[in-house]
N, C-alpha and C. Protein backbone atom coordinates (compact mmCIF):
# COMPACT_ATOMS: atom_id res chain seq x y z
N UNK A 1 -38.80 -159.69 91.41
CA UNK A 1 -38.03 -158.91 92.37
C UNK A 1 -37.41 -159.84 93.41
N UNK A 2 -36.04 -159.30 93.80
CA UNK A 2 -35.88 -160.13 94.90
C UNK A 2 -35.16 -159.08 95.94
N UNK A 3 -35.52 -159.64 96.86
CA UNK A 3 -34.91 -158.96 98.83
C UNK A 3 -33.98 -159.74 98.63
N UNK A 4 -32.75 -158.89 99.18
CA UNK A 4 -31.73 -159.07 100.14
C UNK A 4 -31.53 -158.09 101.31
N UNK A 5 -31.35 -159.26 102.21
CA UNK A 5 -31.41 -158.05 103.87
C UNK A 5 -30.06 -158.39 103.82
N UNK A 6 -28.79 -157.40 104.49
CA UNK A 6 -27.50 -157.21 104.53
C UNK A 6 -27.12 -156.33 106.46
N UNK A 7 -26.34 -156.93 107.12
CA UNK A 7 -26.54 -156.25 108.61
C UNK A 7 -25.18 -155.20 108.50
N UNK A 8 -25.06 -153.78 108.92
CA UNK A 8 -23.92 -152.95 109.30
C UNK A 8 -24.21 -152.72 110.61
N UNK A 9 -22.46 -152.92 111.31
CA UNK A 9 -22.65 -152.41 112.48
C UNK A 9 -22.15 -150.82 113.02
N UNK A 10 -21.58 -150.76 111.81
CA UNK A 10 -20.90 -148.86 111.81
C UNK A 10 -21.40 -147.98 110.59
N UNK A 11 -20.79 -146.76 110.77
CA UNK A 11 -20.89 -146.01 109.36
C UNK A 11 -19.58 -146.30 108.73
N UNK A 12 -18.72 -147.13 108.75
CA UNK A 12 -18.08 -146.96 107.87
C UNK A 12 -18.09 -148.44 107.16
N UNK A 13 -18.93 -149.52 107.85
CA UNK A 13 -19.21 -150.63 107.35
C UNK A 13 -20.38 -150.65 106.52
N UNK A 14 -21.47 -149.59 106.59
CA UNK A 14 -22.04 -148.87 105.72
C UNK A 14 -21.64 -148.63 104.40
N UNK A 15 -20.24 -147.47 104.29
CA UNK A 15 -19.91 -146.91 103.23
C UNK A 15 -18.83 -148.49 102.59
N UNK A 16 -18.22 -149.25 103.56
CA UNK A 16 -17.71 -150.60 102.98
C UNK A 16 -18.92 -151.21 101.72
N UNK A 17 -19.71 -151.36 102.46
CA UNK A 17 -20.82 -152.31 101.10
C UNK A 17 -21.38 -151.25 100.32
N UNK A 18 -21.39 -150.50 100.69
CA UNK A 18 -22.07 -149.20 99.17
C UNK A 18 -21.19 -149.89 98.48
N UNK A 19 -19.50 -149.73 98.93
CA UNK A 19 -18.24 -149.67 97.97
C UNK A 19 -18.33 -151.06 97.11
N UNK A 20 -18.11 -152.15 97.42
CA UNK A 20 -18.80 -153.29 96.82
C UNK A 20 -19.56 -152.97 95.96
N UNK A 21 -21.31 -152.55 96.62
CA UNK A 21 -21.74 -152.26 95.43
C UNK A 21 -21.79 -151.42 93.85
N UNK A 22 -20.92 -150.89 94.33
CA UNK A 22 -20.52 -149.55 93.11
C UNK A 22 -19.38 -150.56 92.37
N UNK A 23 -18.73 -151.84 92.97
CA UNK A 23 -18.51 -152.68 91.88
C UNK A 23 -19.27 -153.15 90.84
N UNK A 24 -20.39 -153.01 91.05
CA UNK A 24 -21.51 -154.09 89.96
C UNK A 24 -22.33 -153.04 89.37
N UNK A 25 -21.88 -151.69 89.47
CA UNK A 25 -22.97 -150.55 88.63
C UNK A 25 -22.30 -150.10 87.80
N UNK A 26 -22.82 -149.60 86.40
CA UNK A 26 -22.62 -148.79 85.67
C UNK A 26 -23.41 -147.37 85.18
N UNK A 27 -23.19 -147.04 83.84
CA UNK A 27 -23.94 -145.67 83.63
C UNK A 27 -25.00 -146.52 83.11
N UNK A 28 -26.34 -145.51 83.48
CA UNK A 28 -27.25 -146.01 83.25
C UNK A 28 -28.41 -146.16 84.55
N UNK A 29 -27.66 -146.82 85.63
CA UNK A 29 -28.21 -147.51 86.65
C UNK A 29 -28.85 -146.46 87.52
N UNK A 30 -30.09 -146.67 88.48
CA UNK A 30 -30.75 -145.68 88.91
C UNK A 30 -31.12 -146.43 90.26
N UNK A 31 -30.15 -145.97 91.31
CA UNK A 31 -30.55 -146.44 92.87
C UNK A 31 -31.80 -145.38 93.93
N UNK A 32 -32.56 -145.80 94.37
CA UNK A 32 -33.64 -145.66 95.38
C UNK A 32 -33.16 -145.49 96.45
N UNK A 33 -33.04 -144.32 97.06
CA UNK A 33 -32.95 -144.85 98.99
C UNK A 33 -34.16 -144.29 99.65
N UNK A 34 -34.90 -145.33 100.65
CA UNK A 34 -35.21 -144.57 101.69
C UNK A 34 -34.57 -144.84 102.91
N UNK A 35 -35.74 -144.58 103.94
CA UNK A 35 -35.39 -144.55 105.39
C UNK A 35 -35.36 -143.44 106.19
N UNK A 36 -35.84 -143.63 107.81
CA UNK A 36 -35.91 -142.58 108.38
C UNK A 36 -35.01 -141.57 108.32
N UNK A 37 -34.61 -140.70 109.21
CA UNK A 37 -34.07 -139.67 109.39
C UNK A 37 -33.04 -140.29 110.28
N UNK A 38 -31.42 -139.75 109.92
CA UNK A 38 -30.49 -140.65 110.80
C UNK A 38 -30.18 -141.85 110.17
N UNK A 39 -30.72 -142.69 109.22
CA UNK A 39 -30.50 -144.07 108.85
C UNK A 39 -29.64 -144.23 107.83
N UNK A 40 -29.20 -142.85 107.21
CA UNK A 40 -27.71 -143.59 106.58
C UNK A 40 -27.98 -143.21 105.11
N UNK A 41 -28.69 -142.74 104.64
CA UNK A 41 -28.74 -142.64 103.10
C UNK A 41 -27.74 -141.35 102.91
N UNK A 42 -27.47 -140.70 102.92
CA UNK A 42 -25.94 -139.59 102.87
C UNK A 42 -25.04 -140.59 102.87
N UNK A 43 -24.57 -141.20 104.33
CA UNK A 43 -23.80 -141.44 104.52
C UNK A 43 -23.29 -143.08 103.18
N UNK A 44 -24.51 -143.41 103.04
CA UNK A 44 -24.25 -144.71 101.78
C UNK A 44 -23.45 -144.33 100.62
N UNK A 45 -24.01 -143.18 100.29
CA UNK A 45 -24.15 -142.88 98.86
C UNK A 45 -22.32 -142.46 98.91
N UNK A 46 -22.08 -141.32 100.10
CA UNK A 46 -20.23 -141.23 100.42
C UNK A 46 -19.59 -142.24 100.07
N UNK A 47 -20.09 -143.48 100.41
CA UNK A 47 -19.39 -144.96 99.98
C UNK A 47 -19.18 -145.34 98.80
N UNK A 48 -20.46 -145.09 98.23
CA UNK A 48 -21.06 -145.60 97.28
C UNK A 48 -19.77 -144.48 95.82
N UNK A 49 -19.82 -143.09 96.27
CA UNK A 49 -18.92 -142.54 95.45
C UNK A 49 -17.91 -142.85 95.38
N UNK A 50 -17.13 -143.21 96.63
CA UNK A 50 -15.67 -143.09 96.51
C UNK A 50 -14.83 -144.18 95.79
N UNK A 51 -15.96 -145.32 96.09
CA UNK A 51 -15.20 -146.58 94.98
C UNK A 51 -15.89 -146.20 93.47
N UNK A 52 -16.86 -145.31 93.40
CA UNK A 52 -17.19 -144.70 91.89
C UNK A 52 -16.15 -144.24 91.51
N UNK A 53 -14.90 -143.52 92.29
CA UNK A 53 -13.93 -142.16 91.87
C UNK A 53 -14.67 -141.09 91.54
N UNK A 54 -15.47 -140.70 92.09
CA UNK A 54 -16.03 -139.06 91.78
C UNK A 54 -15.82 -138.26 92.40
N UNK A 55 -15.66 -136.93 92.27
CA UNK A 55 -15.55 -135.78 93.08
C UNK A 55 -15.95 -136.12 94.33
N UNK A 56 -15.39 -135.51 95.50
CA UNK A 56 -15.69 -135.95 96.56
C UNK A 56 -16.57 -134.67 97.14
N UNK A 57 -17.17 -134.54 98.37
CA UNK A 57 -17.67 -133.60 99.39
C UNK A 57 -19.46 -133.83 98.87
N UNK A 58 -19.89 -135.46 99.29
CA UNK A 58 -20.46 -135.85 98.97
C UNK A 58 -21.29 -135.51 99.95
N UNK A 59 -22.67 -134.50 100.17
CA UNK A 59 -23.60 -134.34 101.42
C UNK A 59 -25.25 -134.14 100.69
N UNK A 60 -25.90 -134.12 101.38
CA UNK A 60 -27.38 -133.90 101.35
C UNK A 60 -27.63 -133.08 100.37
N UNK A 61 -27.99 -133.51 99.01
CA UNK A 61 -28.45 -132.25 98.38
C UNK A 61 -30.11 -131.70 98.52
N UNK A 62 -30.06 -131.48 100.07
CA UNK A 62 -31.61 -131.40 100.36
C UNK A 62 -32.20 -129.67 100.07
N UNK A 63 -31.24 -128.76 99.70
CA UNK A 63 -31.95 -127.54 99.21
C UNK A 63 -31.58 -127.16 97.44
N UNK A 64 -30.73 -127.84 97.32
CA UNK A 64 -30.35 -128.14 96.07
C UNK A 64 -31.00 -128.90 94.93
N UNK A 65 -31.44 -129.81 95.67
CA UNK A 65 -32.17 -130.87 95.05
C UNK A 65 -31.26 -132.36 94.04
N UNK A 66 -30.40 -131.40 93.86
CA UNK A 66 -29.36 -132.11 92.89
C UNK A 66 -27.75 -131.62 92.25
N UNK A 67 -26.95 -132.39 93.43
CA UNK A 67 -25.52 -132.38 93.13
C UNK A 67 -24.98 -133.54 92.51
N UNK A 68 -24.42 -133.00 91.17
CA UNK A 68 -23.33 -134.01 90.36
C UNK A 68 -22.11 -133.72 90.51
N UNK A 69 -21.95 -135.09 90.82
CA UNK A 69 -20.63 -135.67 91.47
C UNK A 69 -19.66 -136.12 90.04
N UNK A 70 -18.96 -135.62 89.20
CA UNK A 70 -18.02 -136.13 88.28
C UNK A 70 -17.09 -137.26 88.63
N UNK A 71 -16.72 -137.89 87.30
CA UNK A 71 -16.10 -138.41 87.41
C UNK A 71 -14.14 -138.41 87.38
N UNK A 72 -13.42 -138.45 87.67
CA UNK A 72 -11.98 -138.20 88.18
C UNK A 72 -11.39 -139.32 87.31
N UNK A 73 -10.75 -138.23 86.42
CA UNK A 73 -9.77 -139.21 85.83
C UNK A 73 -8.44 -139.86 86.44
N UNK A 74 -7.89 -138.97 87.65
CA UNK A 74 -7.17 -139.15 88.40
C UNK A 74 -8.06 -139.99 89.75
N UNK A 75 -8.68 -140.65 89.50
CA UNK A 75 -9.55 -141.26 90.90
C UNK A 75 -9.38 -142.69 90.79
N UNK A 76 -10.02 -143.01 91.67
CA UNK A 76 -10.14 -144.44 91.97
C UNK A 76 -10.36 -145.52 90.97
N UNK A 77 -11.20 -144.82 90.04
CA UNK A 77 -12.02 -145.58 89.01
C UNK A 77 -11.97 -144.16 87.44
N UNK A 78 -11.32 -144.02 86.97
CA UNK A 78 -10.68 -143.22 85.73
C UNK A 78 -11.89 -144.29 85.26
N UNK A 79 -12.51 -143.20 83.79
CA UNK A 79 -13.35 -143.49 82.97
C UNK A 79 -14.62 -143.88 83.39
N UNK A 80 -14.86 -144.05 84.56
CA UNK A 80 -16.10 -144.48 85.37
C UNK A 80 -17.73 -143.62 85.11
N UNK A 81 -18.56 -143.86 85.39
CA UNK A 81 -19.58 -142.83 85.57
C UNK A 81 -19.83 -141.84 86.57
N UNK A 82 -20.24 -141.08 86.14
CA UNK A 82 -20.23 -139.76 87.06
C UNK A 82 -21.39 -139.93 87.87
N UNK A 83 -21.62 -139.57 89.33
CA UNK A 83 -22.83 -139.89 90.51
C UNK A 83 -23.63 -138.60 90.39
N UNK A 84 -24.85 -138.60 89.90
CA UNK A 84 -26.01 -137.56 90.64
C UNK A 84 -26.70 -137.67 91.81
N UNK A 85 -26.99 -136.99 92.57
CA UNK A 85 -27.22 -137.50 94.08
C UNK A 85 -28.59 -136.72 94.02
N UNK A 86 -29.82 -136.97 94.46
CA UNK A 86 -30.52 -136.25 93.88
C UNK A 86 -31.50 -136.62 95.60
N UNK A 87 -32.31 -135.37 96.40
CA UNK A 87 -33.04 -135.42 97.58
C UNK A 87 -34.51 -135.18 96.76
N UNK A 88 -35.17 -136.26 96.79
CA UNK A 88 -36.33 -136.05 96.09
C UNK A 88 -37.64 -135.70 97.14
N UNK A 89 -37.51 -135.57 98.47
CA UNK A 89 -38.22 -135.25 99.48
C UNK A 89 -39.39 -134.25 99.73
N UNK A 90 -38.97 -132.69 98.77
CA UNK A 90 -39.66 -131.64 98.38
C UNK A 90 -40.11 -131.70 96.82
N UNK A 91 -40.41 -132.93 96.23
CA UNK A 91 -40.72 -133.20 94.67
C UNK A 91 -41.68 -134.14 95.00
N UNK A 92 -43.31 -133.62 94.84
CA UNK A 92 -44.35 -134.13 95.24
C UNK A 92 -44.99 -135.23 94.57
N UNK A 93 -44.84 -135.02 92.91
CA UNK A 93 -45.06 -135.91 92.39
C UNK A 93 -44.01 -136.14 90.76
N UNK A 94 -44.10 -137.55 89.51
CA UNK A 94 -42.95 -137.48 88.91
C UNK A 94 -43.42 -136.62 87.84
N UNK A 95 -43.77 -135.67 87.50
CA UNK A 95 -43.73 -134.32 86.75
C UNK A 95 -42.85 -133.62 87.19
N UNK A 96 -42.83 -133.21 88.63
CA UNK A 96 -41.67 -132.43 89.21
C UNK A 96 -40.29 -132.69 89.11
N UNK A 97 -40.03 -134.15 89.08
CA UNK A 97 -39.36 -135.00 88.80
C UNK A 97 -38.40 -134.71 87.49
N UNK A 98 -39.51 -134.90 86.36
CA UNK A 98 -38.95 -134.63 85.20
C UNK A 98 -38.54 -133.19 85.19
N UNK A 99 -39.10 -132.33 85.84
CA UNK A 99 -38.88 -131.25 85.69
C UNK A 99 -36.92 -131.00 85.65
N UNK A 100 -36.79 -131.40 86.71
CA UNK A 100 -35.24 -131.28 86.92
C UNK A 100 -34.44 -131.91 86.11
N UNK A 101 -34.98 -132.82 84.86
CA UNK A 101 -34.11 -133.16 83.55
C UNK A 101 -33.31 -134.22 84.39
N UNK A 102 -33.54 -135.08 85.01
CA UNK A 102 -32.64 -136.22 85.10
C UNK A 102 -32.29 -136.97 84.04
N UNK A 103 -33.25 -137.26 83.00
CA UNK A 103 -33.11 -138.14 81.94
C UNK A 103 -31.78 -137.56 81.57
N UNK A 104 -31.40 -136.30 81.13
CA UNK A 104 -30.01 -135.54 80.36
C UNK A 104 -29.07 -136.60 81.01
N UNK A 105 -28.78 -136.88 82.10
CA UNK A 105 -27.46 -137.06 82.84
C UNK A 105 -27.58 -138.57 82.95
N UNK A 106 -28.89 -139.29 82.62
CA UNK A 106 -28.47 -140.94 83.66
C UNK A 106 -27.82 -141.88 82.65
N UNK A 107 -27.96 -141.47 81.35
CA UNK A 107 -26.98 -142.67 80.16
C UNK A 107 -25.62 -142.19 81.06
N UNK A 108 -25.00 -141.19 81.09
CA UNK A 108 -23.95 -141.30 81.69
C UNK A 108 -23.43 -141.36 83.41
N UNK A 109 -24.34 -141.48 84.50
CA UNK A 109 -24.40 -141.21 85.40
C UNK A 109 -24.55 -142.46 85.69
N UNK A 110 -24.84 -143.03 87.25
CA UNK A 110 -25.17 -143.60 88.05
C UNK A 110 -26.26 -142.75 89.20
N UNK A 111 -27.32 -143.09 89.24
CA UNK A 111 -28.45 -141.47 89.65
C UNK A 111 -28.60 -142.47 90.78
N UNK A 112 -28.43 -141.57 92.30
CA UNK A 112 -28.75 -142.22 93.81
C UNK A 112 -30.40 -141.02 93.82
N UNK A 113 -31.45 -141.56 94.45
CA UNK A 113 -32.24 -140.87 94.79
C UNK A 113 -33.00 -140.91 96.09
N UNK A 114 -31.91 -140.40 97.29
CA UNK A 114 -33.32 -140.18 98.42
C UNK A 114 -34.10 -139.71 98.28
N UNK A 115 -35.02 -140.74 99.08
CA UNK A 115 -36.87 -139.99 99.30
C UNK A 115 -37.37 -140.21 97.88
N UNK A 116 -37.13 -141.22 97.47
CA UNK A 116 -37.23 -141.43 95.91
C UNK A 116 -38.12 -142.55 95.60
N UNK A 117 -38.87 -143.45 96.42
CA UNK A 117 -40.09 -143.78 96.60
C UNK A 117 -40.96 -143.33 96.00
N UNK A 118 -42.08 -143.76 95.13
CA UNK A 118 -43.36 -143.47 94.83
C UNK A 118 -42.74 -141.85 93.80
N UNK A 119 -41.85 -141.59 93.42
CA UNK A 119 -41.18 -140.63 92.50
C UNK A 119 -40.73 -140.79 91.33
N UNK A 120 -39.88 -142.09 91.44
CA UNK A 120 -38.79 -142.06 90.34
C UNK A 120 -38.80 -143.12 89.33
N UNK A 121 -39.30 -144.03 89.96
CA UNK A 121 -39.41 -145.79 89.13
C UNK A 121 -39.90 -144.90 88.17
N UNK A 122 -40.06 -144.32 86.98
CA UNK A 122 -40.84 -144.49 85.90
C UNK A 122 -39.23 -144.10 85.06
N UNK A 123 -38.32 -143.14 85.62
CA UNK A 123 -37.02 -142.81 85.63
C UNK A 123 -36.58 -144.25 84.16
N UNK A 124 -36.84 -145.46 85.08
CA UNK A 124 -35.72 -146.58 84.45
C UNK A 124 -36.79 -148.28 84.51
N UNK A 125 -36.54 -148.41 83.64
CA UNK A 125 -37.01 -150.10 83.71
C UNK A 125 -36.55 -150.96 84.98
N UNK A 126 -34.91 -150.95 85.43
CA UNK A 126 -34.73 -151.66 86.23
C UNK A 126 -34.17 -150.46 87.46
N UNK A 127 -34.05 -150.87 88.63
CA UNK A 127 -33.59 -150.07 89.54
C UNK A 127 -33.23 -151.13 90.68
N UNK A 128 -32.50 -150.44 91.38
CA UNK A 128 -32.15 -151.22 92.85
C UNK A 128 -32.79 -150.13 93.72
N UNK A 129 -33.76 -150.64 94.91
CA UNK A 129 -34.58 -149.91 96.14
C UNK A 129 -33.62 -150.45 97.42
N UNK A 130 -32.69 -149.33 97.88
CA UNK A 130 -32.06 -149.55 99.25
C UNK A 130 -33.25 -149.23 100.35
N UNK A 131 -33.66 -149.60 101.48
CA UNK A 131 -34.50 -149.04 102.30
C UNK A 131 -33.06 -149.77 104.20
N UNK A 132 -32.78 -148.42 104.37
CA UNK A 132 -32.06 -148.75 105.29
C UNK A 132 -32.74 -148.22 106.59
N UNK A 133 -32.55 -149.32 107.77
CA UNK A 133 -33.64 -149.50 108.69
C UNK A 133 -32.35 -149.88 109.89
N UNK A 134 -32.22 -148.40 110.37
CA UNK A 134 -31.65 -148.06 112.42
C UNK A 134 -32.51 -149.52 113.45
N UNK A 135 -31.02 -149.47 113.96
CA UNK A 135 -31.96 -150.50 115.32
C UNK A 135 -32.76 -150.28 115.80
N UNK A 136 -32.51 -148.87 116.44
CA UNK A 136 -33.23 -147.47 117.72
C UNK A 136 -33.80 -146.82 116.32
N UNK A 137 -35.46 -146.23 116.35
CA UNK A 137 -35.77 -145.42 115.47
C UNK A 137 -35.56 -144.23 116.04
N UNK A 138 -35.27 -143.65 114.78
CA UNK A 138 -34.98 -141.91 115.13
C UNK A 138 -36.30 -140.73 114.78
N UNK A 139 -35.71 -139.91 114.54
CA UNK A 139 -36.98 -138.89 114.57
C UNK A 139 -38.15 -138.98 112.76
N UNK A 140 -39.09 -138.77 112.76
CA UNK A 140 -39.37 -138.63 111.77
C UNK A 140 -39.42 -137.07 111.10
N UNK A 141 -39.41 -137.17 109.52
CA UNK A 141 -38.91 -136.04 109.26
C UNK A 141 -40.24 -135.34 109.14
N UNK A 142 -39.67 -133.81 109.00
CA UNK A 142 -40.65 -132.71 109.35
C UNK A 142 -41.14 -132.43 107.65
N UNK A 143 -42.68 -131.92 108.13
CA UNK A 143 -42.79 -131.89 106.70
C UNK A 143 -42.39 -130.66 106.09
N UNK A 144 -42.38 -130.40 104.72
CA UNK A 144 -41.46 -129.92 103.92
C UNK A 144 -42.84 -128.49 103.59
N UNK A 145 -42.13 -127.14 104.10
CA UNK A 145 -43.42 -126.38 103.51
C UNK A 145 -43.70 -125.93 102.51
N UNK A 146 -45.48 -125.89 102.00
CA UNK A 146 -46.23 -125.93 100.79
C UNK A 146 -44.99 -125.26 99.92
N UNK A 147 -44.87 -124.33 100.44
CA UNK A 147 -44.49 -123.17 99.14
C UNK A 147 -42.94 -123.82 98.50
N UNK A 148 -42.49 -124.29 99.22
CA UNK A 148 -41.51 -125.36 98.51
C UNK A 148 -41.48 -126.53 97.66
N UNK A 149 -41.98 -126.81 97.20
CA UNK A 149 -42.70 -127.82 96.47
C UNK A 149 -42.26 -127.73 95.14
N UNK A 150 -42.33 -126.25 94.54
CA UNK A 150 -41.39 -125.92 93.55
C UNK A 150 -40.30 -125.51 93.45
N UNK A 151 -39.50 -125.31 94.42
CA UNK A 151 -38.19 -125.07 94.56
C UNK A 151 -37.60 -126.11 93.62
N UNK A 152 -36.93 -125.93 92.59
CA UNK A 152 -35.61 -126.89 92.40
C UNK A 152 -34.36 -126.77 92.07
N UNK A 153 -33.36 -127.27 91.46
CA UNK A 153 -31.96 -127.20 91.58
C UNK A 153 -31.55 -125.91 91.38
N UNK A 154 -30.80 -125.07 92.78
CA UNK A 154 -30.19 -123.79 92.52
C UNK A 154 -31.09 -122.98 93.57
N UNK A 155 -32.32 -123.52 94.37
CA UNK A 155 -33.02 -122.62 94.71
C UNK A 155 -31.54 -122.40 96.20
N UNK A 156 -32.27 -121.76 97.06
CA UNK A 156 -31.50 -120.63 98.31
C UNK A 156 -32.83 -120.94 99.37
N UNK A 157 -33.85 -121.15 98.88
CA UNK A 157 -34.71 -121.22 99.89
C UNK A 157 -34.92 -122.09 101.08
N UNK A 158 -34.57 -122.04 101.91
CA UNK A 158 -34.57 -122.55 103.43
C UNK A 158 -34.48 -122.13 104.28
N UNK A 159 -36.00 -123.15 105.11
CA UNK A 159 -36.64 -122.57 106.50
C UNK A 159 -35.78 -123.47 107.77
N UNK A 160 -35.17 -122.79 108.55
CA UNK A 160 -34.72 -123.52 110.07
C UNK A 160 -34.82 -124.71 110.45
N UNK A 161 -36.12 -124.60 110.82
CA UNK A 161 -36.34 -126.26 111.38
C UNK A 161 -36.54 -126.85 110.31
N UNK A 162 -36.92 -126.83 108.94
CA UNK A 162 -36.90 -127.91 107.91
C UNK A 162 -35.25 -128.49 107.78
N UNK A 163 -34.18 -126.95 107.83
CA UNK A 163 -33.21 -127.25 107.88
C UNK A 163 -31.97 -128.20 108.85
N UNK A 164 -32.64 -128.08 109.78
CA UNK A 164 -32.29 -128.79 110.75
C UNK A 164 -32.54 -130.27 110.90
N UNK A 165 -34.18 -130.64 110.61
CA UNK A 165 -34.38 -131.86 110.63
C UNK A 165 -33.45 -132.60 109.57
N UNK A 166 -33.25 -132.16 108.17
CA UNK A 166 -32.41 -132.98 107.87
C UNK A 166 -30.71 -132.82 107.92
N UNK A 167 -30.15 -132.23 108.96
CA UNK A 167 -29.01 -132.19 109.49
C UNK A 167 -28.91 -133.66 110.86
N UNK A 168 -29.94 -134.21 110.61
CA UNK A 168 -30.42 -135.21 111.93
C UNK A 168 -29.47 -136.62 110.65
N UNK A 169 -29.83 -136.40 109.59
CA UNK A 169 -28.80 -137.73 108.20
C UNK A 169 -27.50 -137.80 108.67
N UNK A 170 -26.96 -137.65 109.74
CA UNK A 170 -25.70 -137.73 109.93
C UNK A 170 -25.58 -139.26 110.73
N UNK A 171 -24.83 -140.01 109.87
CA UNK A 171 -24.79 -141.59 110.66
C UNK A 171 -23.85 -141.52 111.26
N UNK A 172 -24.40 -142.27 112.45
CA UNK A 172 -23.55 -142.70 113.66
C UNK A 172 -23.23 -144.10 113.49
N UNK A 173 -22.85 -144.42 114.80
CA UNK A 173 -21.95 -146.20 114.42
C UNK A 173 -22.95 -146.74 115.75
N UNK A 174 -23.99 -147.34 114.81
CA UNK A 174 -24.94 -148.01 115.33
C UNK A 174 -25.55 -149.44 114.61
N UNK A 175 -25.99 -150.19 114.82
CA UNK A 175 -26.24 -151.52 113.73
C UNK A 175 -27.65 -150.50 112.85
N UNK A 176 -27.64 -151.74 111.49
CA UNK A 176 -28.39 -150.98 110.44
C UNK A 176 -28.89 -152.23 109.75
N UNK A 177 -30.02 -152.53 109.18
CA UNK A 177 -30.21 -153.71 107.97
C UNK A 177 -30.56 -152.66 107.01
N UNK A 178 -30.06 -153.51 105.98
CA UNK A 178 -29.97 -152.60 104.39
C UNK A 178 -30.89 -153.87 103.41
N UNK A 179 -31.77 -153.28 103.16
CA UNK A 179 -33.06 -154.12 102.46
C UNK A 179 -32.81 -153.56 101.04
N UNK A 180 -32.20 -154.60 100.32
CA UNK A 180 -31.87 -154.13 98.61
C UNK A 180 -32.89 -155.08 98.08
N UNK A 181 -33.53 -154.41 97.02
CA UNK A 181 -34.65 -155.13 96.57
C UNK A 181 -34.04 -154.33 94.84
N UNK A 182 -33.96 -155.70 94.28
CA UNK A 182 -33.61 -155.68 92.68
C UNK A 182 -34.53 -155.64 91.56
N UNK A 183 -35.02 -154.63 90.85
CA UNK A 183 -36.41 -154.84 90.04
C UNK A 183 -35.59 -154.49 88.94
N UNK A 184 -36.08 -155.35 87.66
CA UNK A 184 -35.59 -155.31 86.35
C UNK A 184 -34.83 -156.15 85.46
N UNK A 185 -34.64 -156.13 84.42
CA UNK A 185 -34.21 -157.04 83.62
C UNK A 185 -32.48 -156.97 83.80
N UNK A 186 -32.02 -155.91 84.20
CA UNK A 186 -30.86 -155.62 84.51
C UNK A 186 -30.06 -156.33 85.81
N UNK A 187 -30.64 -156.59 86.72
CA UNK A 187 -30.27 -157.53 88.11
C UNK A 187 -31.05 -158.42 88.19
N UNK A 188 -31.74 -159.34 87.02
CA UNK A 188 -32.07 -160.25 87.01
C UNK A 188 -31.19 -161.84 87.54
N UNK A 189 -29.98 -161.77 87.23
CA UNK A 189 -29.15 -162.75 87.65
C UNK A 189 -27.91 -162.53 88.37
N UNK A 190 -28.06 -161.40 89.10
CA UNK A 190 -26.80 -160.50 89.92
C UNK A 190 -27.00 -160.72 91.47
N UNK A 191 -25.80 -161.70 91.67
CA UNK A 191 -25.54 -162.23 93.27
C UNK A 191 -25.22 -161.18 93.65
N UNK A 192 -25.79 -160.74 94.78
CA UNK A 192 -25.46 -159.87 95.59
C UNK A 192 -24.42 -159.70 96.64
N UNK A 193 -24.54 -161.26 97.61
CA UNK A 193 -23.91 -162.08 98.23
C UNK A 193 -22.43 -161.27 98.58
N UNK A 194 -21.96 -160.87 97.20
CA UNK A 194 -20.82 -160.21 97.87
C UNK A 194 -20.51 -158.86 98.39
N UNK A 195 -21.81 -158.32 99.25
CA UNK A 195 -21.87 -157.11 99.76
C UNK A 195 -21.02 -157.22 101.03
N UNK A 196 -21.65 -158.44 101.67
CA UNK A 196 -21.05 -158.30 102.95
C UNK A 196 -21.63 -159.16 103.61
N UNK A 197 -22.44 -159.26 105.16
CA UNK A 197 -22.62 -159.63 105.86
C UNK A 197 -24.48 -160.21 105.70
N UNK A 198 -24.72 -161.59 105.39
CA UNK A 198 -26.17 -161.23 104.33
C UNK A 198 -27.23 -161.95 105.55
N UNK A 199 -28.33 -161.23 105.99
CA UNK A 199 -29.28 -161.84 107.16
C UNK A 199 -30.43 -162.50 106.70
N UNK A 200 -30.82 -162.68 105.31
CA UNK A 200 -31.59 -162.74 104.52
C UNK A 200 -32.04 -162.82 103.05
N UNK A 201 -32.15 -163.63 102.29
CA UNK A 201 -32.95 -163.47 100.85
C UNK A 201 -34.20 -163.61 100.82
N UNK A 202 -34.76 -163.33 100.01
CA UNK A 202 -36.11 -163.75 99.33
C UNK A 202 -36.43 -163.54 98.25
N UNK A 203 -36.76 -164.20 97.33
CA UNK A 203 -37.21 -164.45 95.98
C UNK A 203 -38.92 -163.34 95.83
């Protein structure tokens, strides 16, 4: 495995290096985000689509569980892979996981997964783990109640303040380090370097 730390000082220098990175992905590939609440994983993945060319109105699929984002033949990137955006936050463990049939979609997809920690690695051999980390920490998130746990794609069910806390994912233009950590045979020899602004490697 290897770290790369990368510094943003806005949200839109944010969605700049997603864009970069959605140079070096294809179908197949299965990205990780965490990070607090406020730190930018919505706002990445917006980036991260638009140099994909996919459907746009890219937001939280946090009651949904899972919005696919197509691909646009008229877009940026014609013939490209299509983005699943997937909030894995209320999916307790990876049974639940499977439950929602990701496997169907990732030969052709590019699969982003917040809150996708300790969930998804079994998903793919190789993966990229974003963990994006606010200067100022923000709130931590509220926990998610029991009876939700099985909710998945299509449910309606949502409580207020669960709803709210994650309406807090909205990035502001504040500095950010973006900790990409590369596991797999797949980014075994893939410079990163050209994301952007780099504060750090490690082997």
């Amino acid at each position: 495995m290897t770290l790369w730390e990368f510094a943003t000082g806005t949200a839109e220098a944010t969605q700049q290096l997603a864009g970069k990175l959605a140079e070096l992905l294809r179908a197949g590939d299965l990205i990780i985000l965490s990070g607090e609440l406020g730190a930018g994983k919505t706002t990445f993945t917006q980036g991260l689509g638009r140099s994909l060319g996919v459907r746009e109105g890219i937001i939280s699929p946090t009651f949904v569980l899972v919005r696919i984002h197509p691909n646009l033949p008229d877009g940026s990137n014609p013939g490209g892979p299509d983005l699943v955006h997937v909030d894995a936050y209320r999916l307790a463990t990876p049974g639940e996981i499977d439950d929602i049939d990701l496997e169907n979609t990732m030969d052709s997809s590019v699969t982003v997964v917040e809150w996708g920690v300790d969930r998804v690695e079994h998903l793919a051999a190789s993966r990229l783990e974003i963990e994006l980390v606010r200067a100022v920490g923000g709130a931590s998130p509220v926990a998610a109640p029991t009876e939700a746990a099985g909710d998945f794609a299509g449910s309606d069910v949502e409580d207020s303040d669960f709803s709210a806390s994650f309406d807090a994912d909205e990035d502001d233009d504040e500095p950010r380090t973006l900790r990409l950590v590369a596991v797999g045979p797949r980014w075994a020899e893939t410079d990163f370097s050209l994301l952007g602004q780099r504060v750090n490697t490690t082997e």
